[in-house]
C-alpha atoms as a PDB file:
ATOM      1  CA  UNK A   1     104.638 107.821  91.856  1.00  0.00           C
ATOM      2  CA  UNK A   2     103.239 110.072  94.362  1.00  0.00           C
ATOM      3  CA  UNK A   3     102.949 113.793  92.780  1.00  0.00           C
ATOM      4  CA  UNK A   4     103.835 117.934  94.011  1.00  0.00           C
ATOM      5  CA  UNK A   5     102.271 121.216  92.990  1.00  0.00           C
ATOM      6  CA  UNK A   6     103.974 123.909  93.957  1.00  0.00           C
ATOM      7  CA  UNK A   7     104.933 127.266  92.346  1.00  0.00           C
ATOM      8  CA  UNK A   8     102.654 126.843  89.112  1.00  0.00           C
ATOM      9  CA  UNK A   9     104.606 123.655  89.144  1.00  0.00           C
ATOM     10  CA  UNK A  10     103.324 119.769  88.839  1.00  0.00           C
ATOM     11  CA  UNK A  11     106.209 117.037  88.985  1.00  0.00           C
ATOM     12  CA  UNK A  12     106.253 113.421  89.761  1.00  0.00           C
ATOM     13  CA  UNK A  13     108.388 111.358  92.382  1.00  0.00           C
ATOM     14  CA  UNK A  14     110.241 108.992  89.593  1.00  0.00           C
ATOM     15  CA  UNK A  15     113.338 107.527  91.053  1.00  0.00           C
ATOM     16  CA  UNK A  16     114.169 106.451  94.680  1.00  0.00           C
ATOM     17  CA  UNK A  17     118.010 107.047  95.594  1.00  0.00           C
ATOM     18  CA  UNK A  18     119.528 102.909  95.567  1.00  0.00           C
ATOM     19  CA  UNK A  19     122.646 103.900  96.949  1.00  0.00           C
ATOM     20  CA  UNK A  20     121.137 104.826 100.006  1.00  0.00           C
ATOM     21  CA  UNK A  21     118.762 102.667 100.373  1.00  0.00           C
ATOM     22  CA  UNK A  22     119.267  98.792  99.812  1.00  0.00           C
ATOM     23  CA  UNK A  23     116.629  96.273  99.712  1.00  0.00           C
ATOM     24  CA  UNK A  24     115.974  94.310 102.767  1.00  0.00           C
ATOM     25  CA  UNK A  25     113.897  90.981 103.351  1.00  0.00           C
ATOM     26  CA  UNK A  26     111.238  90.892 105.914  1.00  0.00           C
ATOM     27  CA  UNK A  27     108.829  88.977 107.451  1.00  0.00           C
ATOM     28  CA  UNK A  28     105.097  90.594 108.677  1.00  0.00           C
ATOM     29  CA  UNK A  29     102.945  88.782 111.152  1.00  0.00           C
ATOM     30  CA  UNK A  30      99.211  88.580 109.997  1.00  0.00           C
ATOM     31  CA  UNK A  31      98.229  88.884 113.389  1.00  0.00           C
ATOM     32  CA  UNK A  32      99.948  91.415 115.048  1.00  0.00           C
ATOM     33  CA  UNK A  33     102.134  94.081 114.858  1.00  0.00           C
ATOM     34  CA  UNK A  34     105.316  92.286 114.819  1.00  0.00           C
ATOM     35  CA  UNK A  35     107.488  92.531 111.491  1.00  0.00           C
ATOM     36  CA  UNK A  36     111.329  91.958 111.416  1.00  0.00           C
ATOM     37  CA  UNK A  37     114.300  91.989 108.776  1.00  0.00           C
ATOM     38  CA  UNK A  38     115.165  88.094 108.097  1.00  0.00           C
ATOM     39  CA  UNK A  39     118.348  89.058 105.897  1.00  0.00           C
ATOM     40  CA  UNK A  40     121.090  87.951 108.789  1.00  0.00           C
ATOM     41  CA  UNK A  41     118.723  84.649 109.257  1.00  0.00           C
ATOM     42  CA  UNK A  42     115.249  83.444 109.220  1.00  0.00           C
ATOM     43  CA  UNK A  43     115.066  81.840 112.706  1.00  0.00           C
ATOM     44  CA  UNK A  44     111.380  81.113 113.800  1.00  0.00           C
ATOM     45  CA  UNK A  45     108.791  78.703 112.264  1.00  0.00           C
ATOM     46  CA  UNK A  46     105.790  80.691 114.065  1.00  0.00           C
ATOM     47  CA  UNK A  47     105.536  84.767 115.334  1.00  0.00           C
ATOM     48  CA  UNK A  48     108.429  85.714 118.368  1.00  0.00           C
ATOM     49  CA  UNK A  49     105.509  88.146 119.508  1.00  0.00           C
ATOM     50  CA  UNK A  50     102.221  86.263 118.915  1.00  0.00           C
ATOM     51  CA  UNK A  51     102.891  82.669 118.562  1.00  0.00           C
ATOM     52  CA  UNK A  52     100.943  82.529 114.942  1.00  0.00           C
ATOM     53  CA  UNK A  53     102.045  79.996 112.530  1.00  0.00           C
ATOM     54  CA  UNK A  54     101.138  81.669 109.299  1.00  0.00           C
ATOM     55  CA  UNK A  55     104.484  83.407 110.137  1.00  0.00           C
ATOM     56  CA  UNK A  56     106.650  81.250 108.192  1.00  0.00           C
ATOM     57  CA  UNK A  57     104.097  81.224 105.111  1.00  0.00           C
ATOM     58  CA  UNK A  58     105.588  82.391 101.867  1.00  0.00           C
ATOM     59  CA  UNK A  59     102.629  85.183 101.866  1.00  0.00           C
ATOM     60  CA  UNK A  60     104.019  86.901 104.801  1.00  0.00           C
ATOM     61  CA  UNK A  61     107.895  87.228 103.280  1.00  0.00           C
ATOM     62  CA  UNK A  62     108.311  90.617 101.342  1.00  0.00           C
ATOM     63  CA  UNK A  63     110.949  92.133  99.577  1.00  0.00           C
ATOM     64  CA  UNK A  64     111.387  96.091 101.513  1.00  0.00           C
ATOM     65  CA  UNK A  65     113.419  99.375 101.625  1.00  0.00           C
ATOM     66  CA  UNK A  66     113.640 101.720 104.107  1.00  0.00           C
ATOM     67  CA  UNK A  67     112.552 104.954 102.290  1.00  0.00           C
ATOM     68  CA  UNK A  68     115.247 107.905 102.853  1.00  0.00           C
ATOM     69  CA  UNK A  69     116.231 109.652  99.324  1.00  0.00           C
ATOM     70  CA  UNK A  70     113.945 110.141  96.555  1.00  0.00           C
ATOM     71  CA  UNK A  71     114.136 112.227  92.789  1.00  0.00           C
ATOM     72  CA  UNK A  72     111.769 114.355  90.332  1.00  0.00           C
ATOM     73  CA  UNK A  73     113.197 114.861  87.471  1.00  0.00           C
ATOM     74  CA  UNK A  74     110.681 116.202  85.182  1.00  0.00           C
ATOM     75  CA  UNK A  75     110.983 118.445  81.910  1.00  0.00           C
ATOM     76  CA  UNK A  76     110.534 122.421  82.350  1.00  0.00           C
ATOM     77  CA  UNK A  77     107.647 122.737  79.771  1.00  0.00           C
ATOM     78  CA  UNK A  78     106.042 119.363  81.170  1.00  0.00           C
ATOM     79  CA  UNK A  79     106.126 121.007  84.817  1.00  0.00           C
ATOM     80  CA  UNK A  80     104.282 123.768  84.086  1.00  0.00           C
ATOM     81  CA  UNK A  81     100.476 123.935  84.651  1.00  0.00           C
ATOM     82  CA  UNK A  82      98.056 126.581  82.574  1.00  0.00           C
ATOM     83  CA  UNK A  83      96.242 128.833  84.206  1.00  0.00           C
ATOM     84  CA  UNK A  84      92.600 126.686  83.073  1.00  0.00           C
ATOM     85  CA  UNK A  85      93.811 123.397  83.894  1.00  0.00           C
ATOM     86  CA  UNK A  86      94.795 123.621  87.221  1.00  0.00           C
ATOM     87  CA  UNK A  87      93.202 120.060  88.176  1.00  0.00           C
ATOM     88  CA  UNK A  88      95.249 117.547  90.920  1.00  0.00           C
ATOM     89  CA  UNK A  89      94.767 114.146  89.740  1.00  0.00           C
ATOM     90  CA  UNK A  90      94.112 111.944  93.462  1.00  0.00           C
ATOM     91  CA  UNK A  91      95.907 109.316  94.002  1.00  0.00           C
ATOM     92  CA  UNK A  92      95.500 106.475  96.993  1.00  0.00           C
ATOM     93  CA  UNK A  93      98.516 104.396  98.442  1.00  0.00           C
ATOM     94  CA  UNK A  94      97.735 101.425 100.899  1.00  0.00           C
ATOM     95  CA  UNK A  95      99.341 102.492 103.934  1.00  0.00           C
ATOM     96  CA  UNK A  96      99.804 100.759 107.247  1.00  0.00           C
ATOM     97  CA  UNK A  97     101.571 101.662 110.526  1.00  0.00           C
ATOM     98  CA  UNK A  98     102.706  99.175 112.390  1.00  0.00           C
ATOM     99  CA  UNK A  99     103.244  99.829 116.441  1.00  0.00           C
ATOM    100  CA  UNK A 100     105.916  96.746 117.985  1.00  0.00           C
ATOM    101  CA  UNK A 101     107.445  96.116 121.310  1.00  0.00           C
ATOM    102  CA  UNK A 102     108.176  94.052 123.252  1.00  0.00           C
ATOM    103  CA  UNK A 103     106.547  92.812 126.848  1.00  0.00           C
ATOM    104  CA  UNK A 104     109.285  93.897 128.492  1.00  0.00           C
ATOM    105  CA  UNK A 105     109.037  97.207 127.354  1.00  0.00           C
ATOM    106  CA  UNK A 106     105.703  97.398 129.737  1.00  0.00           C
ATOM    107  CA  UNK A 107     107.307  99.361 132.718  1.00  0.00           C
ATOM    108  CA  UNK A 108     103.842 100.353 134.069  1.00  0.00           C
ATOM    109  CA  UNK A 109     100.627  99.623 134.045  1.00  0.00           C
ATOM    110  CA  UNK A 110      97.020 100.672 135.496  1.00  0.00           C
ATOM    111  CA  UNK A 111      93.549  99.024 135.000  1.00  0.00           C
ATOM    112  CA  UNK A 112      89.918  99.723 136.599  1.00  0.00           C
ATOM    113  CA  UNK A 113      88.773  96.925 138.932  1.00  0.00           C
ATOM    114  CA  UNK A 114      85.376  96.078 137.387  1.00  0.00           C
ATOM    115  CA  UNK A 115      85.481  92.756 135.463  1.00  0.00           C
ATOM    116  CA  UNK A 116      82.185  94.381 133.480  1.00  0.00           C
ATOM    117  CA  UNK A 117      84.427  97.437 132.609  1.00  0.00           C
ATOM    118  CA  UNK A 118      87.896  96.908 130.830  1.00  0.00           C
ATOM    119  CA  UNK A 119      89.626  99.729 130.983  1.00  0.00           C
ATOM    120  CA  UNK A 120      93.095 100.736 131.564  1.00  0.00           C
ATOM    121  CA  UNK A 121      96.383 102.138 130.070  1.00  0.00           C
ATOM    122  CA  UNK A 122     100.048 101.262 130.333  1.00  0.00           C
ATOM    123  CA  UNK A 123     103.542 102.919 129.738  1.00  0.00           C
ATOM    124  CA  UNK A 124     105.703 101.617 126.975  1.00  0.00           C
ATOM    125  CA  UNK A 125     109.014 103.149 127.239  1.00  0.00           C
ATOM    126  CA  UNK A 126     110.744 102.243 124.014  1.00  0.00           C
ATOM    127  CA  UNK A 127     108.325 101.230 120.946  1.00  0.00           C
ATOM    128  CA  UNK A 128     109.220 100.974 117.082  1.00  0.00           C
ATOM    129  CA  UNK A 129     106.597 103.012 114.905  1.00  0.00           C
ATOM    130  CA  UNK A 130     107.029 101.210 110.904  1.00  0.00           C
ATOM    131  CA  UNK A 131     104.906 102.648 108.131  1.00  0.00           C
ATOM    132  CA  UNK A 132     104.820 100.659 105.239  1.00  0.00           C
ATOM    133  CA  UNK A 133     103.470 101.898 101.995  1.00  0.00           C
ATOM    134  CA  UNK A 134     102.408  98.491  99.508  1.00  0.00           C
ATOM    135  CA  UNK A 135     101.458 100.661  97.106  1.00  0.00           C
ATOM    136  CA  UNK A 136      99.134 102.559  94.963  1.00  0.00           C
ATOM    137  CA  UNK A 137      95.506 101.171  95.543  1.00  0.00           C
ATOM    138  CA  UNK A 138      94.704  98.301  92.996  1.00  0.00           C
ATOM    139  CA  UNK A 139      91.510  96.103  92.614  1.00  0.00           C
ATOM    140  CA  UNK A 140      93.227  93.598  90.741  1.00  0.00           C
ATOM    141  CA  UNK A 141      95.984  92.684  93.406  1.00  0.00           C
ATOM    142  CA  UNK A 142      96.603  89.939  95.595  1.00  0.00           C
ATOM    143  CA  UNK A 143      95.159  90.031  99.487  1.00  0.00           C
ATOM    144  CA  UNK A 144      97.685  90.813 101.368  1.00  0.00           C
ATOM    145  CA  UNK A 145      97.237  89.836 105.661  1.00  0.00           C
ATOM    146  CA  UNK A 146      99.233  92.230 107.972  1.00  0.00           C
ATOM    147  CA  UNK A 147      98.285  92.895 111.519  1.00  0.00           C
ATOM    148  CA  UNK A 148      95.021  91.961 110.657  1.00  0.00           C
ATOM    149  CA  UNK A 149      94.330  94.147 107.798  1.00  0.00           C
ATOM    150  CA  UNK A 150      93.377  92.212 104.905  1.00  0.00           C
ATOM    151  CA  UNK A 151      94.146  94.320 101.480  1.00  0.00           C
ATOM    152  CA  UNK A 152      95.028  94.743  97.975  1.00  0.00           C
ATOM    153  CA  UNK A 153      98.747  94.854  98.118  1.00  0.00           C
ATOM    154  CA  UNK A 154     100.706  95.439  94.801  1.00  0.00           C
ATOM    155  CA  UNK A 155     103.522  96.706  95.969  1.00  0.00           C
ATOM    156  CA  UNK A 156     106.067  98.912  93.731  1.00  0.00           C
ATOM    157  CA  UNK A 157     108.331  98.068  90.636  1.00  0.00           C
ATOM    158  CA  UNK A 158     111.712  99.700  90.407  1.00  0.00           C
ATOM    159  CA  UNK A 159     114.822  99.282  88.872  1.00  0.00           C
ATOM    160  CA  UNK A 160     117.364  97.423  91.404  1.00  0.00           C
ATOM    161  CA  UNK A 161     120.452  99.325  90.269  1.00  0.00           C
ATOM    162  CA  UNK A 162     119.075 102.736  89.543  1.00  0.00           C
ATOM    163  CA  UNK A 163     115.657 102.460  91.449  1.00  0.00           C
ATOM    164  CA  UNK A 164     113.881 103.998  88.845  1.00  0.00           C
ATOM    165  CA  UNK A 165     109.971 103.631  89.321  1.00  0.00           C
ATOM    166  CA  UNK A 166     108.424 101.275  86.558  1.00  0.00           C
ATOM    167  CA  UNK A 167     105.061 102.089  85.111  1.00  0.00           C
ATOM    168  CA  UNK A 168     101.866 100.057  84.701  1.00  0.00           C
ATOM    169  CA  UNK A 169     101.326  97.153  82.443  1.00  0.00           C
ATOM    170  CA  UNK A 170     100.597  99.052  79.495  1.00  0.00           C
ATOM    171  CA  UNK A 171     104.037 100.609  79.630  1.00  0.00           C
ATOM    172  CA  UNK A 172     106.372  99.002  76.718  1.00  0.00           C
ATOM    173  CA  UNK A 173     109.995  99.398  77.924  1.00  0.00           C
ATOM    174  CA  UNK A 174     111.600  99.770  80.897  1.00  0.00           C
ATOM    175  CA  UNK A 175     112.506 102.840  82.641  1.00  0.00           C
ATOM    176  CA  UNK A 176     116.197 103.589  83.714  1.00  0.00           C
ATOM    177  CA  UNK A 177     117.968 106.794  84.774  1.00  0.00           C
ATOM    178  CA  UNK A 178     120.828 107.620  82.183  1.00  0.00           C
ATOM    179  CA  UNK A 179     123.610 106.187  84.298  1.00  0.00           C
ATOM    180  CA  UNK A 180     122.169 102.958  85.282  1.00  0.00           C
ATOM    181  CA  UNK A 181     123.778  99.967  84.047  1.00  0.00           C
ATOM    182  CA  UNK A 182     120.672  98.006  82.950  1.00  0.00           C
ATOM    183  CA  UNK A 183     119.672 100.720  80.548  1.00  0.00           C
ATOM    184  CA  UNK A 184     119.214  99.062  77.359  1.00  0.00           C
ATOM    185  CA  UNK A 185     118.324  95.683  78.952  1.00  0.00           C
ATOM    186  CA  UNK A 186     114.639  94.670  79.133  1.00  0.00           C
ATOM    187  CA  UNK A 187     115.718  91.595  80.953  1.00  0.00           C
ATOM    188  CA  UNK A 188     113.081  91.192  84.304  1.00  0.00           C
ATOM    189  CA  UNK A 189     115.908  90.198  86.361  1.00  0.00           C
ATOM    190  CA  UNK A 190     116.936  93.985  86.112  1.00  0.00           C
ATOM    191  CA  UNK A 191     113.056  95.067  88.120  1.00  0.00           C
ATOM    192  CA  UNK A 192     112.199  94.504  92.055  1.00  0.00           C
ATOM    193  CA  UNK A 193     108.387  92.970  91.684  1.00  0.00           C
ATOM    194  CA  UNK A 194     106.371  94.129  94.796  1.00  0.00           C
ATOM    195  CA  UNK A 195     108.335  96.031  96.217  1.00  0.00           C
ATOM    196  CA  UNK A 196     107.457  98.141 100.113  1.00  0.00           C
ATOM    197  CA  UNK A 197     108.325 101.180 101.248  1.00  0.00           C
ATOM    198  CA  UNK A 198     109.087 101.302 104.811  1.00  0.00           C
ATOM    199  CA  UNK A 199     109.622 104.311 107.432  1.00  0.00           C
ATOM    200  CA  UNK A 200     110.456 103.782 110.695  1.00  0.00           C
ATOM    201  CA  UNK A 201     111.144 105.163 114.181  1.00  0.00           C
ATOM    202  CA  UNK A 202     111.148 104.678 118.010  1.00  0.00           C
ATOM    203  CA  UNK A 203     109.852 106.312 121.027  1.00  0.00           C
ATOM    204  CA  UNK A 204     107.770 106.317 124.250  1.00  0.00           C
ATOM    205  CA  UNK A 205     103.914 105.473 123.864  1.00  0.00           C
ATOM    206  CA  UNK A 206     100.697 104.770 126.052  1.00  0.00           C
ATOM    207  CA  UNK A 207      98.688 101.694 124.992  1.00  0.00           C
ATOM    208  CA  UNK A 208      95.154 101.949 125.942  1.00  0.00           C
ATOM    209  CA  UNK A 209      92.682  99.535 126.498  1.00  0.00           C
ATOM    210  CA  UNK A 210      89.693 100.761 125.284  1.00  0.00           C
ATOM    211  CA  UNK A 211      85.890  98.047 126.174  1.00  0.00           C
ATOM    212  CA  UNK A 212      84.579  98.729 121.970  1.00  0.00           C
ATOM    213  CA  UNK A 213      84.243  96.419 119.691  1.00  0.00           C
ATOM    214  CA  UNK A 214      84.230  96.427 115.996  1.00  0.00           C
ATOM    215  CA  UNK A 215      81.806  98.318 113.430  1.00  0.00           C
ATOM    216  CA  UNK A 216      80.359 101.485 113.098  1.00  0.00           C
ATOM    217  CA  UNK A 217      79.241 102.481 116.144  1.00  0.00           C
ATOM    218  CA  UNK A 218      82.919 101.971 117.198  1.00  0.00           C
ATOM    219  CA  UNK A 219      84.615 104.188 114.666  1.00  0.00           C
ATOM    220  CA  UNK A 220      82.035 106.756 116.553  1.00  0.00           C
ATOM    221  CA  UNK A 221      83.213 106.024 120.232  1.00  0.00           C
ATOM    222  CA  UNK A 222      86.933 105.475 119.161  1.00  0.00           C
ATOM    223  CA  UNK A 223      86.988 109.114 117.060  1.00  0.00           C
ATOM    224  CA  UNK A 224      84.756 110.542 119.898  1.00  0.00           C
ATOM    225  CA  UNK A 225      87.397 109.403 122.958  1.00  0.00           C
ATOM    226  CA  UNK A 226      90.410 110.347 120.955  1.00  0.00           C
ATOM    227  CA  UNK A 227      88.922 114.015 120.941  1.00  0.00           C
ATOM    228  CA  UNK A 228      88.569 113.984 124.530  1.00  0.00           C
ATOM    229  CA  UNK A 229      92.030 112.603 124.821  1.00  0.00           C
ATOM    230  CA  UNK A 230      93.052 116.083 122.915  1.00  0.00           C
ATOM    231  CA  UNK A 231      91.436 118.494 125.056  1.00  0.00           C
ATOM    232  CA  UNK A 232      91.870 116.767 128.173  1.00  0.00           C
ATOM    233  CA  UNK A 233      95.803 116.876 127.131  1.00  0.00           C
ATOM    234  CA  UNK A 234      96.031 120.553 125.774  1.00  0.00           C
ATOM    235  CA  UNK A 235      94.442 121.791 129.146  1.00  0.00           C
ATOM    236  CA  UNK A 236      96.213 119.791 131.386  1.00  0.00           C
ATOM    237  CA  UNK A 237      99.908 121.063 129.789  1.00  0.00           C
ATOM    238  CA  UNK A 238      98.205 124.546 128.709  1.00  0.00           C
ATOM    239  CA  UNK A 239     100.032 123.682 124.752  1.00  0.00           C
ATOM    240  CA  UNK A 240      99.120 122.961 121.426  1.00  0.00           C
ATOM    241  CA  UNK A 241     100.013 119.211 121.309  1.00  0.00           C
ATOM    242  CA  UNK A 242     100.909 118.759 117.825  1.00  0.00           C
ATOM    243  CA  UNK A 243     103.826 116.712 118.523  1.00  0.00           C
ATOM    244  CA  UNK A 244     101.803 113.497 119.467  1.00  0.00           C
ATOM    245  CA  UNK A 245     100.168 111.160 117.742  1.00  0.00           C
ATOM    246  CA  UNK A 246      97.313 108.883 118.191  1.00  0.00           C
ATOM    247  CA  UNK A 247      97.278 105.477 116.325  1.00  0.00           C
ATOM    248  CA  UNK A 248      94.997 102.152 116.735  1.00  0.00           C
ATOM    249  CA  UNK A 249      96.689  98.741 117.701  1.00  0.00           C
ATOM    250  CA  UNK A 250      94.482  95.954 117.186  1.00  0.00           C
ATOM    251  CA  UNK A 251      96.132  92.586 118.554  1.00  0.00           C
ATOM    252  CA  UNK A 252      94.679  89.214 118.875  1.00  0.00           C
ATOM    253  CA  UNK A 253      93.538  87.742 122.187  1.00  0.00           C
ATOM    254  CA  UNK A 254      94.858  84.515 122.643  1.00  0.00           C
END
């Protein structure tokens, strides 16, 4: 659903590639970061990482597919954009990246020693970065609790065979590429309902513990320290740093 300008050119993503991508069932913590693929067997009653119970709840079991092939196909004339009506429609997804490893995975650690001051980082050597897009931004969805972040999550609607994108309610028929084997079939059995997108994938991190709490003032301080974190960096390896990224983890504290 997500649209591209380029060359004079406006076309929409329409179709995501089904034969590379298969759908997989997961489980995401409301808590924490933790989220795993329950298709080979649904094994814990509460979180492996967090202990939370909500785990097993119905509301944390989603249908997902790892995003890796996707298709425009959109008509020539259709395409084009005039010269006096060269306006982008905006659109918003719901997007959330989720940061999960394992305690193990802690191969060093330093703190300050000043109970009035917490403060300190730690090494993770092998961490699993997941980005999971629940789709475009809708009012009228159902709350949605993942790490913490309660919000409107509709999720997607595709075909399952040819993994064509579905419109919204006020579209009439269904929507299936010319070789898919539902076309012609308005049964619902032939859609995914709620469908996320998932990207994932794994490297070394720092985890920083940083003595902020919530609101505005924190958004402030947090922006403020990450800025720091920049320079400090680009002078101390004399580079442009580009390559990193800088992401919040919020966990509870039991």
């Amino acid at each position: 659903m997500n649209t591209f300008y380029a060359g004079g050119r406006r076309v929409q993503i329409s179709r995501i590639d089904m034969r590379v991508s298969k759908q997989e069932t997961w489980r995401l913590c409301r808590s924490c970061h933790h989220s795993e693929c329950i298709d080979t067997g649904d094994r814990y009653k509460s979180c492996p990482r967090c202990g939370d119970a909500w785990w097993s709840n119905v509301s944390q079991k989603k249908i997902m597919l790892r995003l890796k092939q996707v298709y425009a196909n959109t008509a020539d004339r259709k395409s084009r954009i005039l010269d006096d009506s060269d306006d982008r429609a905006r659109q918003f997804f719901t997007r959330q990246l989720l940061i999960d490893f394992t305690p193990e995975a802690v191969t060093a650690a330093w703190r300050v020693d000043r109970e009035d001051w917490p403060f300190g980082f730690e090494f993770v050597s092998h961490a699993v970065f997941r980005e999971i897009n629940t789709g475009q931004t809708d009012d009228h969805a159902m709350d949605v609790t993942i790490a913490g972040q309660d919000r409107k999550r509709k999720g997607f609607r595709i075909c399952r065979f040819c993994g064509m994108v579905q419109g919204g309610a006020k579209q009439k028929e269904q929507l299936h590429a010319i070789s898919c084997t539902a076309r012609k079939k308005e049964k619902e059995s032939n859609l995914i309902e709620g469908l996320y997108l998932y990207r994932e994938f794994s490297s070394e991190a720092i985890r920083i513990l940083l003595p902020i709490t919530s609101g505005e003032a924190a958004d402030v301080i947090e922006n403020s320290f990450v800025a720091a974190l920049h320079l400090g960096l680009e002078r101390k390896f004399g580079g442009r740093i580009d390559h990193l990224r800088v992401a919040q983890n919020i966990e509870p504290d039991p």
